[in-house]
Protein backbone atom coordinates (compact mmCIF):
# COMPACT_ATOMS: atom_id res chain seq x y z
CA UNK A 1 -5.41 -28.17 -76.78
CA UNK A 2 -5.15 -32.00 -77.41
CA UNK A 3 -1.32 -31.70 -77.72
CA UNK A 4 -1.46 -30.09 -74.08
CA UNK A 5 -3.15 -32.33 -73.05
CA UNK A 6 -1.84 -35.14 -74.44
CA UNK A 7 1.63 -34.14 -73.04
CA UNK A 8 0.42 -34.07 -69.48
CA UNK A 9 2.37 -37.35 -67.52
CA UNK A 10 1.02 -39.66 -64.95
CA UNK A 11 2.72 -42.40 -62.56
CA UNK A 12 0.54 -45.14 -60.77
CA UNK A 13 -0.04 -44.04 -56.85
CA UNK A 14 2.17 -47.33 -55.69
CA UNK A 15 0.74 -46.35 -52.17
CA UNK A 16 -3.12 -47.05 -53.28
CA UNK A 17 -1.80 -50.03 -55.42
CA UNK A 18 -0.27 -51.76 -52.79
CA UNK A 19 -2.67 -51.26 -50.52
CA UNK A 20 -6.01 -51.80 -52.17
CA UNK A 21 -3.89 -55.43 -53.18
CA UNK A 22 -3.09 -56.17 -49.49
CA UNK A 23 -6.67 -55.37 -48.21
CA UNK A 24 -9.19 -56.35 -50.20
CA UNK A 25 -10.68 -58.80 -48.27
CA UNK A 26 -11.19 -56.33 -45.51
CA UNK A 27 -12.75 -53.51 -47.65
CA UNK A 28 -13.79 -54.96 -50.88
CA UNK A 29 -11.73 -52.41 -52.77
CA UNK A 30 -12.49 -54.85 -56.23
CA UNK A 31 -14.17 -57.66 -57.27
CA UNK A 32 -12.22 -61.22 -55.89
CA UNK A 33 -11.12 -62.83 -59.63
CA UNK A 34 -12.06 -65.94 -57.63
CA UNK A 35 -15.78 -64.92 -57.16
CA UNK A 36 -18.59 -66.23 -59.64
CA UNK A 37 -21.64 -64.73 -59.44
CA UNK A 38 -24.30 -67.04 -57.48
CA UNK A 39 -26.46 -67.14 -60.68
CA UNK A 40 -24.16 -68.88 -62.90
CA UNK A 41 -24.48 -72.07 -60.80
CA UNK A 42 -28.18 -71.51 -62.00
CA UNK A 43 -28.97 -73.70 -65.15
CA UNK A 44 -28.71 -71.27 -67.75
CA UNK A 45 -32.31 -72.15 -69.24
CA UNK A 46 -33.68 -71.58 -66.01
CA UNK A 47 -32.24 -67.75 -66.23
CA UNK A 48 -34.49 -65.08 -67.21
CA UNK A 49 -33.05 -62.27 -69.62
CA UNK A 50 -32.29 -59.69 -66.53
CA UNK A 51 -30.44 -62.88 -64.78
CA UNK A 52 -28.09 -63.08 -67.73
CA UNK A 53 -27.89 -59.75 -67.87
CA UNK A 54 -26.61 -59.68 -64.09
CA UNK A 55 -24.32 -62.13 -64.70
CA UNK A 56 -23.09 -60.27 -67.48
CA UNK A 57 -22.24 -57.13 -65.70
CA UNK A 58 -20.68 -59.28 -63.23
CA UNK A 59 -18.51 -60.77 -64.90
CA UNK A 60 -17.77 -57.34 -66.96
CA UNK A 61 -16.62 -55.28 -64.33
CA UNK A 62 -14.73 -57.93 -63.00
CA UNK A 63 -13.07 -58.38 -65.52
CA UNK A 64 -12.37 -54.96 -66.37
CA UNK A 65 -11.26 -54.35 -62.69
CA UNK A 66 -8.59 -57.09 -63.23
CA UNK A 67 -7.23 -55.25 -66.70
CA UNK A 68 -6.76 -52.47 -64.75
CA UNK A 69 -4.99 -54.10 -61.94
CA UNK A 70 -2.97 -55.55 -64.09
CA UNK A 71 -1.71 -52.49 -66.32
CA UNK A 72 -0.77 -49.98 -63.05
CA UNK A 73 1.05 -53.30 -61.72
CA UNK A 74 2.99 -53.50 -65.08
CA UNK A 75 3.33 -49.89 -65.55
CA UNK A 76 4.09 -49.35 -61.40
CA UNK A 77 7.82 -48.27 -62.11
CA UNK A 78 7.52 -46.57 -64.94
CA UNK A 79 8.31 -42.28 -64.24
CA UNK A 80 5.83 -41.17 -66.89
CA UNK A 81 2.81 -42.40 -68.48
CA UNK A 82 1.10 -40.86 -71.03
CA UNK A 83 -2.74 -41.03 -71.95
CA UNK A 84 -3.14 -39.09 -75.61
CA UNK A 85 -6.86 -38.31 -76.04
CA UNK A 86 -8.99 -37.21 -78.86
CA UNK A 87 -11.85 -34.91 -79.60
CA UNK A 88 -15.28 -36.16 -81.39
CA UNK A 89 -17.06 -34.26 -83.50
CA UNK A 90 -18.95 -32.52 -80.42
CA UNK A 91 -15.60 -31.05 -78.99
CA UNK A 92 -15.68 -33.51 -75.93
CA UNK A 93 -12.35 -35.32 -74.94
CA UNK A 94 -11.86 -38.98 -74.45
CA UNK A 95 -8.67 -40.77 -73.14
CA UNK A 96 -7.88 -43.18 -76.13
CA UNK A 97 -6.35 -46.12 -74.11
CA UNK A 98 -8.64 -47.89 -72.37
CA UNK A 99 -9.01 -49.42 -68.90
CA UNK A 100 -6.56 -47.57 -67.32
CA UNK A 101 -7.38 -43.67 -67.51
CA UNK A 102 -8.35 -40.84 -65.59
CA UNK A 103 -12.05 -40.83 -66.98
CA UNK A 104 -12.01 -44.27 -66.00
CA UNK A 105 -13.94 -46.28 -63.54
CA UNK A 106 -13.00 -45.13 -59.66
CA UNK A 107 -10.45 -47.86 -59.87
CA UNK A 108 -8.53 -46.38 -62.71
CA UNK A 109 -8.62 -42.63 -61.38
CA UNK A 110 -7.57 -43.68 -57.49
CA UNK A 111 -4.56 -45.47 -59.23
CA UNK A 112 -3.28 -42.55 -61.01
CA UNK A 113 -1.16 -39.53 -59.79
CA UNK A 114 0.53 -36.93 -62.05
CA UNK A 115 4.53 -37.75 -62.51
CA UNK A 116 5.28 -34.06 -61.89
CA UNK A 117 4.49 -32.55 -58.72
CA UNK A 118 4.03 -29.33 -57.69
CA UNK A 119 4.86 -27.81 -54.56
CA UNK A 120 1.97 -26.27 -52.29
CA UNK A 121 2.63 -23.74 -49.96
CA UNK A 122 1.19 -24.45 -46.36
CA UNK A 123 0.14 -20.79 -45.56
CA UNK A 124 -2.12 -21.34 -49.34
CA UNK A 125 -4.85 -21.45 -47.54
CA UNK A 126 -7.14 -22.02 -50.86
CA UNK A 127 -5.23 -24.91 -52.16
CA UNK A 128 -5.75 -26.78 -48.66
CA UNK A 129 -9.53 -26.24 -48.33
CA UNK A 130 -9.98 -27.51 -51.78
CA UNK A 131 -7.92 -30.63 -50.39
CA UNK A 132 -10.36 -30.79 -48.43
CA UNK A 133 -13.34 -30.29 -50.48
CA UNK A 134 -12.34 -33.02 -52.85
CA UNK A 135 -11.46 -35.00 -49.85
CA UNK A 136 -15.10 -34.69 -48.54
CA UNK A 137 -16.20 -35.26 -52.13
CA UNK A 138 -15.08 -38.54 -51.88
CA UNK A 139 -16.41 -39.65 -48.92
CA UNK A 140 -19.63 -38.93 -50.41
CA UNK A 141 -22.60 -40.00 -48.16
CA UNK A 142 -24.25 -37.09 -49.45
CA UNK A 143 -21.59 -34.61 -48.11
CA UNK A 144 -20.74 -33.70 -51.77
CA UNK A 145 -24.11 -32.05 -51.49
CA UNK A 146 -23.26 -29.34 -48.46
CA UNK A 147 -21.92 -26.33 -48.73
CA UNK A 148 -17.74 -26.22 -48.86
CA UNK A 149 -17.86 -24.77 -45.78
CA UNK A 150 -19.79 -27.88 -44.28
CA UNK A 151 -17.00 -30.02 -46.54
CA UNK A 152 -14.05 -27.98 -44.82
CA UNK A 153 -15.30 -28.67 -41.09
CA UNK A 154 -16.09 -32.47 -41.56
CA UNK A 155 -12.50 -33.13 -42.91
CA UNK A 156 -11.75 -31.15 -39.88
CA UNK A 157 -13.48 -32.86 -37.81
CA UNK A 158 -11.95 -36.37 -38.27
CA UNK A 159 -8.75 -35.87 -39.11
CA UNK A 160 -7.50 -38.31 -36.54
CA UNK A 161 -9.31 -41.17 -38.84
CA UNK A 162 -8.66 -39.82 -41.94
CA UNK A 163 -4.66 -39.85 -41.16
CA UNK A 164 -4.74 -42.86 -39.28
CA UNK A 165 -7.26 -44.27 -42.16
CA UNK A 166 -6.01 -47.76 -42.22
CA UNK A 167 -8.42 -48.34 -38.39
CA UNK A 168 -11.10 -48.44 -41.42
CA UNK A 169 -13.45 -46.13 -39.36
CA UNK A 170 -14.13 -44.08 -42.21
CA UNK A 171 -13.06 -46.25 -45.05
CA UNK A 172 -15.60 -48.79 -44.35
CA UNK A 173 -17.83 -45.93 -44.85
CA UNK A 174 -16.50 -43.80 -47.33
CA UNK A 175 -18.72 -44.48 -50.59
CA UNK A 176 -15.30 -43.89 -53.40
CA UNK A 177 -13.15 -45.95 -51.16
CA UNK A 178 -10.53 -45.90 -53.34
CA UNK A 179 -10.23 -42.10 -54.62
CA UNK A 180 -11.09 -41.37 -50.98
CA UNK A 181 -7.79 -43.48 -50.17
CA UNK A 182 -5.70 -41.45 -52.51
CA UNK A 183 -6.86 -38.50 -50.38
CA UNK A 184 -6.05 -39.85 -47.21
CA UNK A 185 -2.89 -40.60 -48.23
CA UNK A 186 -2.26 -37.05 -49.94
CA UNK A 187 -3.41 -35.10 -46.83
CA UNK A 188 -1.13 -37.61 -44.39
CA UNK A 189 2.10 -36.05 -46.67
CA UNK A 190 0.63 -32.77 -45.85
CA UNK A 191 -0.07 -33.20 -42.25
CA UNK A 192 4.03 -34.72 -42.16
CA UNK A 193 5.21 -31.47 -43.42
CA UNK A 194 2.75 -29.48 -41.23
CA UNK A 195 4.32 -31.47 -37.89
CA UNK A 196 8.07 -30.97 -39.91
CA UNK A 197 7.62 -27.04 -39.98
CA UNK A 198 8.01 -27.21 -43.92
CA UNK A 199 7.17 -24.54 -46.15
CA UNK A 200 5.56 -26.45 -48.24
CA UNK A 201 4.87 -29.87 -49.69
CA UNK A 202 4.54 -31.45 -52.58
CA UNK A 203 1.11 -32.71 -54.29
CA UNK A 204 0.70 -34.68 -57.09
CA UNK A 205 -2.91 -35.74 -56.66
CA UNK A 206 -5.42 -35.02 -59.65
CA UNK A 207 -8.34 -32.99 -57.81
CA UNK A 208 -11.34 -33.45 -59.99
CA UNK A 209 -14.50 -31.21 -59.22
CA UNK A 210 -17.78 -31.83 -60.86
CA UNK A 211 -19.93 -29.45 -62.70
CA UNK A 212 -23.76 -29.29 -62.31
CA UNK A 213 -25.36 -30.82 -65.38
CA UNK A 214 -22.98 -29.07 -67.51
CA UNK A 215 -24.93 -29.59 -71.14
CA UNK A 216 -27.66 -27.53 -69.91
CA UNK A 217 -25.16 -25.08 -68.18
CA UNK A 218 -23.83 -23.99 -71.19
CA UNK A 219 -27.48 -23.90 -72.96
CA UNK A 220 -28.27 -21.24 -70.19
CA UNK A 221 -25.07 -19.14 -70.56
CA UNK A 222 -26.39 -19.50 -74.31
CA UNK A 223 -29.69 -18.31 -74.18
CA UNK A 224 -29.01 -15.92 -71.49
CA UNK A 225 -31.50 -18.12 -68.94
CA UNK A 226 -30.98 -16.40 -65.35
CA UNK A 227 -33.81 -18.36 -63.79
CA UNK A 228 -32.37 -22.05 -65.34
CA UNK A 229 -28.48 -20.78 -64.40
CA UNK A 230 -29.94 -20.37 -60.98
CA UNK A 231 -30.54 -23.94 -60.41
CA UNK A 232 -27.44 -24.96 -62.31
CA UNK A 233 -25.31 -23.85 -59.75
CA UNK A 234 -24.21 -20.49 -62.34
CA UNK A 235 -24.67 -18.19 -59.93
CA UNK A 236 -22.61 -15.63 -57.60
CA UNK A 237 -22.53 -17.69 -54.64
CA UNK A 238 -20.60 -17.58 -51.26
CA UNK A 239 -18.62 -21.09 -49.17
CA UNK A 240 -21.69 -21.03 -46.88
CA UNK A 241 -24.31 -21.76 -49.81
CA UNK A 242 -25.72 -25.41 -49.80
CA UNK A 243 -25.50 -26.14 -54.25
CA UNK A 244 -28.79 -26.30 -56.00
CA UNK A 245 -29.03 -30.28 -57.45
CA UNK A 246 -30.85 -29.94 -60.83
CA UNK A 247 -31.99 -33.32 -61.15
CA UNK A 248 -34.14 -33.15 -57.68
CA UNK A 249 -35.25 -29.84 -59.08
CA UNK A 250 -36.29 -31.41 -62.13
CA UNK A 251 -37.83 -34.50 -60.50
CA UNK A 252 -39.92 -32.82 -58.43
CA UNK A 253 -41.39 -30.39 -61.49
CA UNK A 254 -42.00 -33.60 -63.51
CA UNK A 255 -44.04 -34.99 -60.57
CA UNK A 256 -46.09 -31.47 -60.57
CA UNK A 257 -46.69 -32.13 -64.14
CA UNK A 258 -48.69 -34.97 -63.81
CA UNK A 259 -50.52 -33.09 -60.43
CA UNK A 260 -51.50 -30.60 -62.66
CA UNK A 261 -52.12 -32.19 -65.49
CA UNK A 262 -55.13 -34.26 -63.58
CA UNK A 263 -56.15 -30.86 -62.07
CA UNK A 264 -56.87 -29.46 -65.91
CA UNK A 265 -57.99 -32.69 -66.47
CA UNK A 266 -60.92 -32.89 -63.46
CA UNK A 267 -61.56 -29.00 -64.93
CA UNK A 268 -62.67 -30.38 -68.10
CA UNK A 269 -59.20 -28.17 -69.65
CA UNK A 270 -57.52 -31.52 -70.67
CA UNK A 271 -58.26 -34.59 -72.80
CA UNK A 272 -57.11 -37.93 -71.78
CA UNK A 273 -57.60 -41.05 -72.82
CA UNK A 274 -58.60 -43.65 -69.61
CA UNK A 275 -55.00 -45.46 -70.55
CA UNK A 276 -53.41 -42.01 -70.02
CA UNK A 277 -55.56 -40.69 -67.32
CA UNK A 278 -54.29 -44.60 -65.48
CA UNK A 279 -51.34 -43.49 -65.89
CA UNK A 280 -50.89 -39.99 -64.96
CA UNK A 281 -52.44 -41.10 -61.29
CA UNK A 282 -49.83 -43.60 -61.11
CA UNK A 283 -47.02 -41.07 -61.84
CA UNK A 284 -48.62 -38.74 -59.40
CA UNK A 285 -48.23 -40.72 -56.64
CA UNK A 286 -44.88 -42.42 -56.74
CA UNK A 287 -41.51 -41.06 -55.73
CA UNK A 288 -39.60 -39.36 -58.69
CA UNK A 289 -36.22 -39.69 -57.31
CA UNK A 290 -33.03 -38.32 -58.81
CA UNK A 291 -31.69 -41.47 -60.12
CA UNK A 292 -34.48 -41.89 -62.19
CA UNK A 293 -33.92 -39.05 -64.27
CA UNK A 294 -30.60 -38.22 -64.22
CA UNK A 295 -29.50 -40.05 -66.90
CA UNK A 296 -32.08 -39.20 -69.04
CA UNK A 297 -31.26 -35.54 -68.27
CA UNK A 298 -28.15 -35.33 -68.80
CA UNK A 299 -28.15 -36.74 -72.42
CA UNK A 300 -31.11 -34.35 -73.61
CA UNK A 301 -28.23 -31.63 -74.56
CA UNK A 302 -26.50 -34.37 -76.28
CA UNK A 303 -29.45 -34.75 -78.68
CA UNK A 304 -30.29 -38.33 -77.07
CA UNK A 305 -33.05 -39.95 -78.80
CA UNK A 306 -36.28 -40.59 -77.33
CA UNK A 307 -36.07 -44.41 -77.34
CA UNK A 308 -32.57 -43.65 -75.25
CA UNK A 309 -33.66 -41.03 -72.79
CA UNK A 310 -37.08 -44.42 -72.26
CA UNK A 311 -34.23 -47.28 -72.19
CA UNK A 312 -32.19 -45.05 -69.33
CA UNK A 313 -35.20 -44.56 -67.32
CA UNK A 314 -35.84 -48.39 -67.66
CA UNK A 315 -32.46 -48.84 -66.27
CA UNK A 316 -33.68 -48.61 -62.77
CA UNK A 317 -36.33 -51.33 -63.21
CA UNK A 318 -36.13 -54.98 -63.30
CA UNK A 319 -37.77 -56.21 -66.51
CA UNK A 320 -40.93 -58.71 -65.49
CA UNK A 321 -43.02 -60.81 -68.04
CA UNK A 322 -46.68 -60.08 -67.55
CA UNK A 323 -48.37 -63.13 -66.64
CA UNK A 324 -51.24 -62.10 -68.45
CA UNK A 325 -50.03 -62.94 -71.78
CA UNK A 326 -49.27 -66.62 -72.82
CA UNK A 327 -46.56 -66.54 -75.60
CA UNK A 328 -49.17 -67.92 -78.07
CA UNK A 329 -50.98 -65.14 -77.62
CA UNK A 330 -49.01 -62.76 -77.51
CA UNK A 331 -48.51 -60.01 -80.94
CA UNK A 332 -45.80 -57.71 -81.96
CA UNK A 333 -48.10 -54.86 -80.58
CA UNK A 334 -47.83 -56.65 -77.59
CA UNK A 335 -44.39 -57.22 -76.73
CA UNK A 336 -44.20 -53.15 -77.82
CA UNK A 337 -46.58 -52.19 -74.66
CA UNK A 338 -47.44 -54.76 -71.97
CA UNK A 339 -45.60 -57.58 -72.60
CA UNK A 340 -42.84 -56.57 -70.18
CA UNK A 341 -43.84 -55.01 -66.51
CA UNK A 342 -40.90 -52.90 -64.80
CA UNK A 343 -40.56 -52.91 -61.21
CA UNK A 344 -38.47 -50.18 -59.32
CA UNK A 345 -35.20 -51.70 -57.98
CA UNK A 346 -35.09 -49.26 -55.19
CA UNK A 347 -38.81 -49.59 -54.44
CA UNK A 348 -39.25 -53.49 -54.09
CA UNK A 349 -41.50 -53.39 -51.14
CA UNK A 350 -44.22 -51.66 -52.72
CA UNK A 351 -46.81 -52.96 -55.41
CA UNK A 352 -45.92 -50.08 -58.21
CA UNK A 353 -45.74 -51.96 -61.32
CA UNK A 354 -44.69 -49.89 -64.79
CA UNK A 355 -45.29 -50.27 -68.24
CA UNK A 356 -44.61 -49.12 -71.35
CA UNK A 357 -46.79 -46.27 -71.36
CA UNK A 358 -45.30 -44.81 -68.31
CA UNK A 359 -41.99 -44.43 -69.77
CA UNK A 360 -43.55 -42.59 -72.57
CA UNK A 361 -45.26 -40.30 -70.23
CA UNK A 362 -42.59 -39.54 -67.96
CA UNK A 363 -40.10 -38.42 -71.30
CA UNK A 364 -43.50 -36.38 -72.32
CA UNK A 365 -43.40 -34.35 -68.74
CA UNK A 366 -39.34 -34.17 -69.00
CA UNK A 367 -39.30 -32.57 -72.29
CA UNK A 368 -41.95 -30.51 -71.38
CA UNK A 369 -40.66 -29.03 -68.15
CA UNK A 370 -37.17 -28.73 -70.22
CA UNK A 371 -38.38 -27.09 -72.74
CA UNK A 372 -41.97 -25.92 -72.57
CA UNK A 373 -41.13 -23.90 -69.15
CA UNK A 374 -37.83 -22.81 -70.55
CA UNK A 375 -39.14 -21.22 -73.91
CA UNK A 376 -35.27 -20.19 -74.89
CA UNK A 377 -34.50 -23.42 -74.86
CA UNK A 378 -36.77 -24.30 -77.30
CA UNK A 379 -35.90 -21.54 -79.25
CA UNK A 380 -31.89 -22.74 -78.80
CA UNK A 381 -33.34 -26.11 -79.83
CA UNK A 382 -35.01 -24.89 -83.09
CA UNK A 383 -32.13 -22.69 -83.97
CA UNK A 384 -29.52 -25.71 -83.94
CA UNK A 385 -31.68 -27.86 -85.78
CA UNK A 386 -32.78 -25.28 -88.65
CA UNK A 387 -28.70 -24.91 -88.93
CA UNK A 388 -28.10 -28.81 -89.19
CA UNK A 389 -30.97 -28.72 -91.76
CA UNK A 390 -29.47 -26.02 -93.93
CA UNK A 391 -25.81 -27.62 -93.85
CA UNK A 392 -27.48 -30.54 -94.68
CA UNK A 393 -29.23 -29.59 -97.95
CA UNK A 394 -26.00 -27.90 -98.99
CA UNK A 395 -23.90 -30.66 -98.16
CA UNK A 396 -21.70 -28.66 -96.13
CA UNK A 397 -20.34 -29.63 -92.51
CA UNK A 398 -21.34 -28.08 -89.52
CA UNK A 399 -18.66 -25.94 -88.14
C-alpha cells in the first residue's frame, strides 16, 4: 500500500500559485512576510505567557506559509512530484516531507494537483455532482453540513460567481479560500468544455471528502453499535439526508450529564462535594459548543491521555492569573487548581470564568457518555487493553 501510494505524482496548480501571489492584498490568501504581530512592539516583560504564545503562533504559521510558498515556486515546473509517506505503528499514513503536502495546511493542499489527469466524461453525471459537493465543501459557511443535494443546488445556484470568481463575490466569503480557488478554477475547465461540446474533460484536482469522527466509526463497525453508527453518519442514507455531526451530538449529552447529575443530586441519589456541586451548576448552564470538544473527541480512540484530552479543551480559553493569589502565597497545590482562571475565547462578553476543576469534570461527563452509555465500547476498551497487557508480560509485540 505505501509503495502505491508513494508512487502517486503531483504538479503545483500554477493557476492558484500565481494567483494567490498576485492577490493577496485583496483576499488575504497568506500571511504578508512583512507583517509583525502588534504584540511584539510590546516590551517583552510586559507580555503575559498567552501574549508570547500569540506571538509565537504568529510568527509560526507565517513562517511556515512562506516555506511553502517557496517550495511550489521552486518546484512550479517540475512534471512530477513525489510525496513518499510512511505508516506508524497504528497503521495511519503521514506524508514524510514536510511543508508542502497534501495533509498539509489549506495552503499546501490548494497548491497541489495530481501530474496525471484523468479524463471525465460530461454525461458522468456522479463525477460532476461530487465536483460539486467538494466545491460546496469548500466554501464552507456551514454548507458542508447540508445534505449533497442542498451542496449540488448552491453550486448551482451561483455559478455565474463561481466561474467569474475573480469579482471576489464569493471568495471574500468562501471560508478555504484557497482550496475553494482550486475548485473554481477546476469547474471553469469544465464549464469550457461544456460551452466547446466536448466529450469530456480532463481533471486533475485531488477531491478530498471527510469522514465523521472516523476513530469511533470503526469502534462501532467493531462492536457492532447500530445506535452509535447512527450518529456517525454509518448508515443507509439517501442525497436528501442532512449528516448527523457527532460532536454536537456529543456536546449536547455532556451538557445533560451535568442536568441530570444535579437532578440525582437534589434526589438525595448523588454525593457531591460543594466544590463539585459549584461546578456541575456552572457546566449546566453554559454553552457546550462543538469546538470545545472536538478535539478532545476525536483523540479518545487514539488512546489520548487524560491530561491531553484537559490541555485540548483548554485550548479554547485564554489562560488568566487569579488575582486572588499573590505569588508569595501561592503553593504547588495551587498553581495545580486555581492559580490559572480560563476564559472562553468565543464567549468574551459573558462573566463565565473556568478552572481547573471544570476541565476535570467535563473529561469525567465525556468519558462517561462515551463509554458508560455505549457499554460495547467499554467492553472494546477492556478487550484492547487486557491484549496490550498480555503482549506486554510476554514481551511480545502487538500485531
Amino acid at each position: 500500500m505505501v509503495n502505491k501510494i508513494n508512487s502517486v505524482a503531483f504538479k503545483i496548480n500554477e493557476n492558484v500559485l500565481d494567483f494567490i501571489l498576485n492577490n493577496n492584498d485583496k483576499y488575504g490568501f497568506f500571511t504578508n512576510p512583512n507583517d509583525n504581530h502588534p504584540l511584539t512592539f510590546k516590551n517583552d516583560k510586559q507580555l503575559s505567557l498567552s501574549e508570547k504564545k500569540e506571538i509565537e503562533s504568529f510568527n509560526s504559521k507565517k513562517h511556515l506559509e512562506l516555506n511553502i510558498l517557496g517550495l511550489a515556486t521552486i518546484f512550479r515546473n517540475v512534471p512530477n512530484l513525489y510525496f513518499p509517506v510512511r505508516l506508524d505503528y497504528r497503521g495511519r499514513l503521514y506524508c514524510v516531507t514536510e511543508y508542502l503536502n497534501y495533509q498539509g495546511i489549506e495552503l499546501s493542499k490548494g497548491l497541489l494537483l495530481f501530474s496525471k489527469g484523468e479524463e471525465v466524461s460530461l454525461k458522468d453525471d456522479l463525477a460532476i455532482k461530487y465536483l460539486k459537493i467538494f466545491g460546496a465543501n469548500c466554501f464552507g459557511n456551514k454548507l458542508d453540513k447540508k445534505s449533497f443535494n442542498d451542496r449540488i443546488e448552491w453550486i448551482d445556484n451561483n455559478l455565474e460567481n463561481i466561474i467569474n470568481f475573480d469579482n471576489g463575490v464569493l471568495l471574500k466569503k468562501a471560508e478555504n479560500k484557497i482550496v475553494f480557488l482550486s475548485f473554481c478554477f477546476e469547474y471553469s475547465n469544465y464549464n469550457k468544455a461544456l460551452n466547446n461540446n466536448d466529450l469530456s474533460f480532463k481533471s486533475n484536482l485531488p477531491i478530498q471528502l471527510d469522514a465523521s469522527c472516523n476513530g469511533f466509526q470503526h469502534l462501532s463497525l467493531l462492536v457492532d453499535d447500530l445506535a452509535l453508527s447512527k450518529e456517525l453518519n454509518l448508515n443507509k442514507a439517501k442525497w436528501e439526508d442532512m449528516p448527523k455531526d457527532f460532536y454536537s451530538f456529543i456536546a449536547l449529552k455532556i451538557k445533560n450529564f451535568f442536568s441530570k447529575s444535579l437532578d440525582e443530586y437534589d434526589a438525595g441519589n448523588l454525593n457531591l462535594n460543594p466544590e463539585n456541586k459549584e461546578s456541575y451548576a456552572k457546566l449546566a448552564k453554559v454553552e457546550i459548543f462543538r469546538a470545545l470538544i472536538k478535539k478532545a473527541v476525536m483523540t479518545t480512540p487514539y488512546n489520548a491521555s487524560t491530561y491531553s484530552i484537559i490541555e485540548y479543551l483548554k485550548e479554547n480559553f485564554d489562560k488568566v492569573k487569579n488575582p486572588n493569589f499573590t505569588e508569595s502565597s501561592i503553593t504547588n497545590t495551587d498553581k495545580n487548581n486555581d492559580y490559572y482562571l480560563y476564559v472562553p475565547k468565543i464567549q468574551k462578553s459573558t462573566a463565565v470564568i473556568y478552572k481547573e476543576i471544570d476541565f476535570k469534570n467535563l473529561r469525567k461527563a465525556l468519558n462517561f457518555v462515551l463509554f458508560i452509555d455505549y457499554p460495547k465500547l467499554t467492553a472494546l476498551a477492556e478487550y484492547l487493553k487486557d491484549i496490550a497487557n498480555i503482549s506486554n508480560k510476554l514481551k511480545i509485540p502487538i500485531p
